[in-house]
N, C-alpha and C. Protein backbone atom coordinates (compact mmCIF):
# COMPACT_ATOMS: atom_id res chain seq x y z
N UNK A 1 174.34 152.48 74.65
CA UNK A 1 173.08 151.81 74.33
C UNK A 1 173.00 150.54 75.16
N UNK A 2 172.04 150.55 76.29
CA UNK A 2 171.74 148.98 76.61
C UNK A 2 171.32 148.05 75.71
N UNK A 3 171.36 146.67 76.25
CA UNK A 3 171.03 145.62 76.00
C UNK A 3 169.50 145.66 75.12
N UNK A 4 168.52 146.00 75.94
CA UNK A 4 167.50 146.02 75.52
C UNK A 4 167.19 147.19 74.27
N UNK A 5 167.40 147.97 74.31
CA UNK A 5 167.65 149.13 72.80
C UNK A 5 168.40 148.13 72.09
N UNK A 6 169.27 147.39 71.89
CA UNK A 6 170.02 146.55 71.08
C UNK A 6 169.06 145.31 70.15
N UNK A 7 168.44 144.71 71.24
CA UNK A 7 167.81 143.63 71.01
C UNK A 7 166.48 144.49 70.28
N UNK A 8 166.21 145.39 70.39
CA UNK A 8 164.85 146.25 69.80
C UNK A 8 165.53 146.68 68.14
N UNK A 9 166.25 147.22 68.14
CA UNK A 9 166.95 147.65 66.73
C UNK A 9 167.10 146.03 65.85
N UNK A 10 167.26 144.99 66.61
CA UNK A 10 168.06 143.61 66.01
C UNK A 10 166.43 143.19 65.05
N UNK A 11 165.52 143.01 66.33
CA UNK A 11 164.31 142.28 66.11
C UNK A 11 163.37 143.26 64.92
N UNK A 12 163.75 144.63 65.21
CA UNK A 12 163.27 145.62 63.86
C UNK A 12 163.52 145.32 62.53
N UNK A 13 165.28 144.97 62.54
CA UNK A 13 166.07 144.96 61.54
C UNK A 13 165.42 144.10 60.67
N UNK A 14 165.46 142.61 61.58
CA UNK A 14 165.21 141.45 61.27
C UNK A 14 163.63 141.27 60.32
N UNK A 15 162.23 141.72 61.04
CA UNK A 15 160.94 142.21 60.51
C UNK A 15 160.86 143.12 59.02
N UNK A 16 161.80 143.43 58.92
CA UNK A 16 162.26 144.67 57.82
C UNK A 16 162.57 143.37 57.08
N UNK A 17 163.69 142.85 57.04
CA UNK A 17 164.52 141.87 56.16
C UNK A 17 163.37 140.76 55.77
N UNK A 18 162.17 140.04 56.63
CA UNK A 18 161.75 138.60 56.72
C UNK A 18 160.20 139.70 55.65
N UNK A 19 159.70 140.84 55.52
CA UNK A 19 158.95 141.63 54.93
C UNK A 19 159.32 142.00 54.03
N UNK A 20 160.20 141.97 53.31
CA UNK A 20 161.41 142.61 52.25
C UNK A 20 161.00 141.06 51.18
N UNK A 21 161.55 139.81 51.77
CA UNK A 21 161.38 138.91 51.23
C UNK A 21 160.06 138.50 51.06
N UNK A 22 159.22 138.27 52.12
CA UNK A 22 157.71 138.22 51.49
C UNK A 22 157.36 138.63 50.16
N UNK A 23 157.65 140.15 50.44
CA UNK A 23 157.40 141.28 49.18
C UNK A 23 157.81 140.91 48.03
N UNK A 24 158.97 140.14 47.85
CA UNK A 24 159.71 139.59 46.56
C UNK A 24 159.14 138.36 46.33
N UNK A 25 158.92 137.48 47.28
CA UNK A 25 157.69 136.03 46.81
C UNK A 25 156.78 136.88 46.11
N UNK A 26 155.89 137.37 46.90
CA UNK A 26 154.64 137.38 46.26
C UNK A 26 154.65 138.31 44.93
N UNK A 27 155.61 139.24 44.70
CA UNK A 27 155.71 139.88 43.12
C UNK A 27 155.55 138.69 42.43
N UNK A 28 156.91 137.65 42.63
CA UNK A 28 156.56 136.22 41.81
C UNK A 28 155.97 135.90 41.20
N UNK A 29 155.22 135.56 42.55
CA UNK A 29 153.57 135.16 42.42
C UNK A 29 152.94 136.04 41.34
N UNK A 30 152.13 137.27 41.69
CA UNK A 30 151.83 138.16 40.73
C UNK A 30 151.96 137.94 39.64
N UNK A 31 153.25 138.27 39.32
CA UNK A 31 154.09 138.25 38.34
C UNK A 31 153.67 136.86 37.37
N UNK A 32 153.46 135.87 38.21
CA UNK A 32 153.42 134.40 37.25
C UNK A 32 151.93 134.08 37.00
N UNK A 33 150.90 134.45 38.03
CA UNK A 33 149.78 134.08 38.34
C UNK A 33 148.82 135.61 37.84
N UNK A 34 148.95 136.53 37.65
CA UNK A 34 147.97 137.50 37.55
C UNK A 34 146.83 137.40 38.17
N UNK A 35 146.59 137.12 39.32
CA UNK A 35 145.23 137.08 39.34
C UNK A 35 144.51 137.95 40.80
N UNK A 36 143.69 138.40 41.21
CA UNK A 36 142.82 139.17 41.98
C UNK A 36 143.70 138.88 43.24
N UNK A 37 143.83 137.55 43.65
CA UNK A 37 144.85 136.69 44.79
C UNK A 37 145.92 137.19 44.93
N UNK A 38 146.71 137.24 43.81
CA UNK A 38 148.07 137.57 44.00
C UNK A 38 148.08 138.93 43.81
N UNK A 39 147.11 139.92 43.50
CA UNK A 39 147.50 141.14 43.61
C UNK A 39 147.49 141.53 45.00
N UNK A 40 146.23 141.25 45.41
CA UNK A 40 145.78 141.25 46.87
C UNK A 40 147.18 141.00 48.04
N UNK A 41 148.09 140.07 47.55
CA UNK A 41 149.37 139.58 48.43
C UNK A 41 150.35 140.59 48.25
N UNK A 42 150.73 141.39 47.19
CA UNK A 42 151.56 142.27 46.82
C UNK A 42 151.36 143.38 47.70
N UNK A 43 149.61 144.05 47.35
CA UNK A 43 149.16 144.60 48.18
C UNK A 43 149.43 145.01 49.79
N UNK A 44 149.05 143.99 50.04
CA UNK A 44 149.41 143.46 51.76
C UNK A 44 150.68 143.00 52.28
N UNK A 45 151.16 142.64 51.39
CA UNK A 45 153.00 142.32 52.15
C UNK A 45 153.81 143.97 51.93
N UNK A 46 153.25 144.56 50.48
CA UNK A 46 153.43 146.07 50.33
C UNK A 46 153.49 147.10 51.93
N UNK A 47 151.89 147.01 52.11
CA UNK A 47 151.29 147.87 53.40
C UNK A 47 152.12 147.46 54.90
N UNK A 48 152.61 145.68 54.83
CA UNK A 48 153.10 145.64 56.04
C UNK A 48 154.08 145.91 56.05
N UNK A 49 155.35 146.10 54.91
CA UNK A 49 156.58 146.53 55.05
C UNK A 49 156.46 148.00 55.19
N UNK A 50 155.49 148.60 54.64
CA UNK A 50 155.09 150.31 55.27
C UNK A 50 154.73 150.22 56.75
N UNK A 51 154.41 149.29 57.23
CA UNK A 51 154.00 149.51 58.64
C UNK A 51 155.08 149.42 59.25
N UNK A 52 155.78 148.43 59.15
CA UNK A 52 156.98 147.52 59.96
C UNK A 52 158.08 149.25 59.67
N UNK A 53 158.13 149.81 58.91
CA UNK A 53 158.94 151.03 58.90
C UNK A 53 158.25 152.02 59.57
N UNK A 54 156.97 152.39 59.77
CA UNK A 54 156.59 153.08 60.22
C UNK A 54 156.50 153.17 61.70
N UNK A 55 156.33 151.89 62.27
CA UNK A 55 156.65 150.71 63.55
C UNK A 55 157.90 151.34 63.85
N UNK A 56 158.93 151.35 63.10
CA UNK A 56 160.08 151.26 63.85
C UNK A 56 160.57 153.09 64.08
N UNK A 57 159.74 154.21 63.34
CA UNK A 57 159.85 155.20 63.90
C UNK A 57 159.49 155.67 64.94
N UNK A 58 158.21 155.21 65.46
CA UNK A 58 157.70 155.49 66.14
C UNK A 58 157.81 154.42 67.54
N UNK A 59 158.12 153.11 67.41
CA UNK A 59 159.32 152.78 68.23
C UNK A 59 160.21 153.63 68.74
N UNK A 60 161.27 154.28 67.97
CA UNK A 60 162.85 154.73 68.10
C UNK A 60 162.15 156.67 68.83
N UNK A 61 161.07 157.02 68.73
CA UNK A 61 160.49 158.12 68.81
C UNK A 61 160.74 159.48 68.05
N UNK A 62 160.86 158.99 67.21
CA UNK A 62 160.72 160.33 65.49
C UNK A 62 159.98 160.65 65.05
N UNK A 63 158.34 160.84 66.24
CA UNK A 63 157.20 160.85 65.64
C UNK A 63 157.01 162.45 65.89
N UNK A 64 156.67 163.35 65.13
CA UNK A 64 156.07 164.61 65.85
C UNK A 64 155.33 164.94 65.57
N UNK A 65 154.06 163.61 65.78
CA UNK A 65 152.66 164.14 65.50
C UNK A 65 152.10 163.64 66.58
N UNK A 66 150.99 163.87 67.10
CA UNK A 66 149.75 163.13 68.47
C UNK A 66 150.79 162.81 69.30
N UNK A 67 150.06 161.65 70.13
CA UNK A 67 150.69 160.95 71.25
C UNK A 67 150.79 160.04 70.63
N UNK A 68 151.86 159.13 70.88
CA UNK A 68 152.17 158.09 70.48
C UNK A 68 151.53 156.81 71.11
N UNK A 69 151.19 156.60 71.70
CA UNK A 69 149.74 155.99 72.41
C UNK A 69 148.90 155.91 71.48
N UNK A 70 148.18 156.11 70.96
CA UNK A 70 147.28 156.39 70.15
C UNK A 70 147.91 156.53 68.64
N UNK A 71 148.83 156.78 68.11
CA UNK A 71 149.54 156.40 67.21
C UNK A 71 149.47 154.78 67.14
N UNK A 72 149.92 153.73 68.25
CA UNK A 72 149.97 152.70 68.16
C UNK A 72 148.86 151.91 67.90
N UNK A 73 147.69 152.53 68.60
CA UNK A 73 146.18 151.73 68.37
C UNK A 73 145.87 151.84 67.05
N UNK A 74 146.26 152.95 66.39
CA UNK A 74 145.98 153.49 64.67
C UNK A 74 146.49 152.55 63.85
N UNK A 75 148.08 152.14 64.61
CA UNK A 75 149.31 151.24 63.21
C UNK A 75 148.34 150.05 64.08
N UNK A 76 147.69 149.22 65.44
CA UNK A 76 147.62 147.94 65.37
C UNK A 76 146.09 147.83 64.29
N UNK A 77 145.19 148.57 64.34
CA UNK A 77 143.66 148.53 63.48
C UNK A 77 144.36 148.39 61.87
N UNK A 78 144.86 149.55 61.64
CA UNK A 78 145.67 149.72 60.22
C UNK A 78 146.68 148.28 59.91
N UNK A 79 147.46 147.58 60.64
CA UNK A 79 148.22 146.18 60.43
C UNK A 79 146.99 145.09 60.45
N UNK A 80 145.82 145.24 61.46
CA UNK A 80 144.83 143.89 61.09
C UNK A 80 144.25 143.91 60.05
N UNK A 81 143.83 145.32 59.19
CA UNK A 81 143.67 145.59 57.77
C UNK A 81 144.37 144.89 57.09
N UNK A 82 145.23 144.77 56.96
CA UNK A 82 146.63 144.84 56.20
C UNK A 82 146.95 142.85 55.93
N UNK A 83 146.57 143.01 56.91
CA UNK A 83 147.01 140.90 57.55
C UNK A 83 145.73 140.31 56.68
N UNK A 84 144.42 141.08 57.26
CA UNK A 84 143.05 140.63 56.45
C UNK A 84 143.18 140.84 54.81
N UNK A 85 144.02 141.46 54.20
CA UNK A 85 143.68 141.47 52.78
C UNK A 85 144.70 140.67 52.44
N UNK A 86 145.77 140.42 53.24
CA UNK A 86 146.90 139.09 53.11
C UNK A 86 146.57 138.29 52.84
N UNK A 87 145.72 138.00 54.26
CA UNK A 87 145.29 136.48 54.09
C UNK A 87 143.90 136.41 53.01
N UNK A 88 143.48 137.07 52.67
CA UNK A 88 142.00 136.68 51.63
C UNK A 88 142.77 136.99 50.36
N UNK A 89 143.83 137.79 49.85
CA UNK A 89 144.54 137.03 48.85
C UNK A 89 145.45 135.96 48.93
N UNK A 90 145.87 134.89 50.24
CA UNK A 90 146.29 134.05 50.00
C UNK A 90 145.43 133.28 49.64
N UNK A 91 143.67 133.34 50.49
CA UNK A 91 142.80 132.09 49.86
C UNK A 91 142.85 132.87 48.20
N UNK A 92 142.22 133.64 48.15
CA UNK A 92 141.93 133.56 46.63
C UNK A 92 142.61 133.24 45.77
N UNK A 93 144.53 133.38 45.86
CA UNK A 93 145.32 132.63 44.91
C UNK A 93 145.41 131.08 45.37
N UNK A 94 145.02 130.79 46.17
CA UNK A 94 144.62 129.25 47.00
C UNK A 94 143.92 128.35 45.60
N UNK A 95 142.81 129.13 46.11
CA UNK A 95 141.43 128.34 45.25
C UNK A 95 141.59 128.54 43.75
N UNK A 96 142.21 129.75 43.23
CA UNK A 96 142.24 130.21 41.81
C UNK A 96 143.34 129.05 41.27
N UNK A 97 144.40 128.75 42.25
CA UNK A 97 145.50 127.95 41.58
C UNK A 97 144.78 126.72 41.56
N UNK A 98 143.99 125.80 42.96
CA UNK A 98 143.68 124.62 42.97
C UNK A 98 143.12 124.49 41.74
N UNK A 99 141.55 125.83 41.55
CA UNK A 99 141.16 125.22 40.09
C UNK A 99 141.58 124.95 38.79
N UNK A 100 142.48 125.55 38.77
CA UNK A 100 143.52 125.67 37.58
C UNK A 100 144.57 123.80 37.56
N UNK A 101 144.46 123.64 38.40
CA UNK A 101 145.17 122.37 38.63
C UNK A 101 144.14 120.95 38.94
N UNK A 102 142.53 121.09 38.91
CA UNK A 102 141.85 120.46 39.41
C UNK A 102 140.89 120.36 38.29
């Protein structure tokens, strides 16, 4: 295995592990806050640790469906989904907490 296959498996690993933990904040969250916001984060840190695995099959090439070309344009549309319901449940547990504190 070269260098570069090395550094690709490391930086995978790593996206897996730093998505793993997201996923466990924001249950927290959830968990403490109930609200539309924090489901929305569960949601979306959920979908990106499905991506970030799905990413790394089709990275490593274990795909045996289409071209993988076009596989990738599918996971980048499907991940800006994914980021967009992130971030509009981070505002909404944003604003839901400020008012609660304001």
């Amino acid at each position: 295995m070269d260098s570069y296959n090395t550094h690709i498996i490391i930086t995978q690993a790593l996206y897996f592990i730093i998505h793993l933990i997201i996923l466990v904040g924001c249950i927290i969250i959830a968990n403490k806050s109930k609200s539309a916001g924090a489901i929305l984060l569960v949601i979306g840190a959920a979908l990106t640790l499905v991506t970030t695995v799905v990413q790394t099959f089709v990275n490593n090439g274990l795909v045996s469906f289409g071209d993988v070309v076009n596989i990738h344009i599918v996971l980048m549309y499907f991940n800006l989904v994914v980021y967009l319901m992130f971030g509009l449940g981070l505002i909404l547990f944003a604003v839901d907490d400020w008012k609660k504190h304001n």
